[in-house]
Protein backbone atom coordinates (compact mmCIF):
# COMPACT_ATOMS: atom_id res chain seq x y z
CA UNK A 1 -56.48 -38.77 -120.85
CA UNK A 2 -55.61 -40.70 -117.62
CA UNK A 3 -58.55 -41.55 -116.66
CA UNK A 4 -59.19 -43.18 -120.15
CA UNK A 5 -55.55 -44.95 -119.54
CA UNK A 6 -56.92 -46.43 -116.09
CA UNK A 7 -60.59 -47.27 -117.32
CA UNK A 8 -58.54 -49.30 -120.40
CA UNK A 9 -56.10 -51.22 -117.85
CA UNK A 10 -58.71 -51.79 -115.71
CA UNK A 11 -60.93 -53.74 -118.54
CA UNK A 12 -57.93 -55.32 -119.95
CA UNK A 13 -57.00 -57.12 -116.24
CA UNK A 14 -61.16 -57.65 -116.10
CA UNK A 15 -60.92 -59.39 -119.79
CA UNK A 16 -57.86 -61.63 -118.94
CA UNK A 17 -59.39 -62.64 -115.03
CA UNK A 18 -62.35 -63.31 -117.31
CA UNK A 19 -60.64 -65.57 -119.57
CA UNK A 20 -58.60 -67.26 -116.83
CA UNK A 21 -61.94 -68.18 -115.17
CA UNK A 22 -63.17 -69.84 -118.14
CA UNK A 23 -60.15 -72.03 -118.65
CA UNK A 24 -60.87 -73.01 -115.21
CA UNK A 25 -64.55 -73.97 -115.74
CA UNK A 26 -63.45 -75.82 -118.73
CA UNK A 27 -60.26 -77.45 -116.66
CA UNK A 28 -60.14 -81.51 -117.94
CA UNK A 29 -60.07 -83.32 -114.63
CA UNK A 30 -60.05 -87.02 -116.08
CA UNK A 31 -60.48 -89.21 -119.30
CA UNK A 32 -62.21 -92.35 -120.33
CA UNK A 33 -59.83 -95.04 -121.26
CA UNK A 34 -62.27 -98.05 -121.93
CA UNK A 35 -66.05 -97.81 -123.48
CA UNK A 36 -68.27 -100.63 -124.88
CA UNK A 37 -71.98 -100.57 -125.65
CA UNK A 38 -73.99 -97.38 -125.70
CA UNK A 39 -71.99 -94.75 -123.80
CA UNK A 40 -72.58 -90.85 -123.49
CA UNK A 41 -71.36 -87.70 -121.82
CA UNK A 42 -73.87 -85.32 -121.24
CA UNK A 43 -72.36 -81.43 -120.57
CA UNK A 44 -74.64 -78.91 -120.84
CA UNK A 45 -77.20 -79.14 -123.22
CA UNK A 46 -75.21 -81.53 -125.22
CA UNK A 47 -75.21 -85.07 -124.94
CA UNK A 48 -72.02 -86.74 -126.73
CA UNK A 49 -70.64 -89.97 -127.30
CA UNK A 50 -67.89 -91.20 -125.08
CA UNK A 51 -64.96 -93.13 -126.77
CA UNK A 52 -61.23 -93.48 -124.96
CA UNK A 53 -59.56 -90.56 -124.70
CA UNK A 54 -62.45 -88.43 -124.36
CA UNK A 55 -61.82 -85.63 -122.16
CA UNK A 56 -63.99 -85.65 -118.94
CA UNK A 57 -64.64 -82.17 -116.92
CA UNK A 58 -66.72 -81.15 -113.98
CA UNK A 59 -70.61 -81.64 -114.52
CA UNK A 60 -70.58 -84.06 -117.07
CA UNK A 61 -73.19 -86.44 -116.55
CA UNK A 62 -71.96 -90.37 -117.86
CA UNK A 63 -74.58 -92.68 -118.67
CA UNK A 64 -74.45 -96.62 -119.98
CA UNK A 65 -76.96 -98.41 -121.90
CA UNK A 66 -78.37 -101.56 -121.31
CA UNK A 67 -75.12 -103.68 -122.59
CA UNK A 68 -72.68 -100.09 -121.92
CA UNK A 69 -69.64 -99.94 -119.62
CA UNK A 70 -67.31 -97.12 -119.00
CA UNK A 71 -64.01 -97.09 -117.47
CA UNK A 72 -62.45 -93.77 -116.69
CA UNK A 73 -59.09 -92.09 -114.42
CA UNK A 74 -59.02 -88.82 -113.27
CA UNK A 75 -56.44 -86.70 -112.99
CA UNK A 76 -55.39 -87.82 -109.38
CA UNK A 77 -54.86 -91.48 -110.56
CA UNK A 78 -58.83 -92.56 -109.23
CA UNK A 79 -60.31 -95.16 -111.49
CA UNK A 80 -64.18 -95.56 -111.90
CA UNK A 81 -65.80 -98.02 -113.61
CA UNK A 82 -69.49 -97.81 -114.28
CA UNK A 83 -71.30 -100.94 -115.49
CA UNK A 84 -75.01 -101.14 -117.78
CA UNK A 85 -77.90 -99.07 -117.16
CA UNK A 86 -75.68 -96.52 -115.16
CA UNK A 87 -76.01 -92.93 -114.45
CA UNK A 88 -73.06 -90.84 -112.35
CA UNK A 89 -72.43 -86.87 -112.42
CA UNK A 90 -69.26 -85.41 -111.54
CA UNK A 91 -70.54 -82.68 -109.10
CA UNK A 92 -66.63 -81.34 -108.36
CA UNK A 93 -63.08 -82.03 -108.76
CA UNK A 94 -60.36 -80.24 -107.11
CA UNK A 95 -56.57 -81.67 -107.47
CA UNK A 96 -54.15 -78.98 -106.43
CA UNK A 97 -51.75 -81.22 -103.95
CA UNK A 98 -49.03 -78.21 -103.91
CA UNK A 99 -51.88 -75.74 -102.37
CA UNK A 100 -53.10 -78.80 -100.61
CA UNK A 101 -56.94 -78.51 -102.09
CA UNK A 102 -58.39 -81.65 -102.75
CA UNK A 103 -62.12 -82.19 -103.52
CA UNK A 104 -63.69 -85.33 -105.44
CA UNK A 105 -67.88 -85.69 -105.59
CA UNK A 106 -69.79 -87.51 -107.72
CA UNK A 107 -73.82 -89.07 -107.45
CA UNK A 108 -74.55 -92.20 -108.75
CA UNK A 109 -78.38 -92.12 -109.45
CA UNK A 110 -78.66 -95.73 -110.54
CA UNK A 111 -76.79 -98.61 -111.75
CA UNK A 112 -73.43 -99.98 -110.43
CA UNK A 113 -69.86 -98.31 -110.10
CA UNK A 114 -66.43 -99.53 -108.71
CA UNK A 115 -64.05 -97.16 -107.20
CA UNK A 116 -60.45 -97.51 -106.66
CA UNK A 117 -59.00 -94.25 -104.68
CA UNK A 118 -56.24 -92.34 -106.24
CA UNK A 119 -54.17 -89.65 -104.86
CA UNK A 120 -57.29 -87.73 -103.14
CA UNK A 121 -58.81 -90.75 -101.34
CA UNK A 122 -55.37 -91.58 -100.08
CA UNK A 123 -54.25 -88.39 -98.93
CA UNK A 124 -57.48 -86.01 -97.63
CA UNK A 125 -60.04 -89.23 -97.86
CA UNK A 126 -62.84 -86.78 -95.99
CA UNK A 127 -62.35 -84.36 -99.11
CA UNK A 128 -64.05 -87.63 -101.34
CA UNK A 129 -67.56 -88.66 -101.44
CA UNK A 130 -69.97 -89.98 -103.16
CA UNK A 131 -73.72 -89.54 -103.34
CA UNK A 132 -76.75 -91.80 -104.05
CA UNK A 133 -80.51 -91.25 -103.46
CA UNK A 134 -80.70 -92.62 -100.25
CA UNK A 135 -77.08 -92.54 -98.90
CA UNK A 136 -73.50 -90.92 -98.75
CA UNK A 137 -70.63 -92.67 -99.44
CA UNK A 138 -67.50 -91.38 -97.29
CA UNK A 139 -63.45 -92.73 -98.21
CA UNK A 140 -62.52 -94.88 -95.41
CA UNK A 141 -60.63 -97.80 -98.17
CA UNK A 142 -58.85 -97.46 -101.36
CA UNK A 143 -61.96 -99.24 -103.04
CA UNK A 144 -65.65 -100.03 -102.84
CA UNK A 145 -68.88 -101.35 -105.26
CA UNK A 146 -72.37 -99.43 -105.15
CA UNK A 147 -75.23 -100.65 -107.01
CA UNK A 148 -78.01 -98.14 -107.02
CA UNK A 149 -81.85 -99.99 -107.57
CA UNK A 150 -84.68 -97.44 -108.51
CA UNK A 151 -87.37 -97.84 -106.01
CA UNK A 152 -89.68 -99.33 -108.56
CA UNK A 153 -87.08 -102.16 -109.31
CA UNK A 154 -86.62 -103.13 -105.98
């Protein structure tokens, strides 16, 4: 009968960990506040269309059409703006300033995007980077431009 009592706590603490995990995964870390044009949020195998207040959450891949723009804040105050013909994945995200974990990386693939540091660039700037095809992007400023060309356009 104990052992049956310890194999059922032992899945119960398993089940909640599991369900704590997921909640994690699933953790908003920012949300659009300004879309125009043909805008979408691809997460998973689903690709959705972005509107303000549309929740935004690690691995999401935003895209703009040919006329779209997307403006967006995360969680730690950054804004990004991402102008037509634009591609950008949020690789991670990790705002926990009382444990003093900070993490911010995202890959443009093409188009443009502005960047105006929020709490992360300003206070563990080496913890924030972005990616392109050909180059890294380190936090040295509050705020830069990137315009990513395919090679073809060049």
């Amino acid at each position: 009968m104990r052992t049956t009592a310890a194999v059922a706590v032992v899945l119960c603490a398993l089940c909640i960990l599991a369900v704590a995990g997921a909640a994690v995964a699933g953790e908003t870390i920012g949300v659009v506040r300004t879309a125009s044009g043909d805008v979408t949020v691809t997460r998973g195998e689903k690709t959705l269309p972005a509107a303000p207040g549309f929740k935004i959450m690690v691995g999401d891949t935003l895209c703009t059409g040919r006329e779209g723009s997307l403006g967006l804040i995360l969680r730690d105050d950054s804004s990004l703006s991402i102008g037509p013909g634009s591609c950008l994945i949020l690789r991670s995200f990790l705002f926990s300033p009382a444990e003093g974990k900070f993490d911010l990386v995202a890959r443009i693939t093409r188009g443009t995007m502005a960047y105006l540091s929020g709490l992360i660039g300003k206070l563990a700037p080496e913890k924030a980077r972005f990616e392109t095809p050909t180059a890294t992007i380190g936090i040295r400023g509050t705020r830069f431009a990137v315009k990513v060309v395919e090679p073809s356009a060049r």
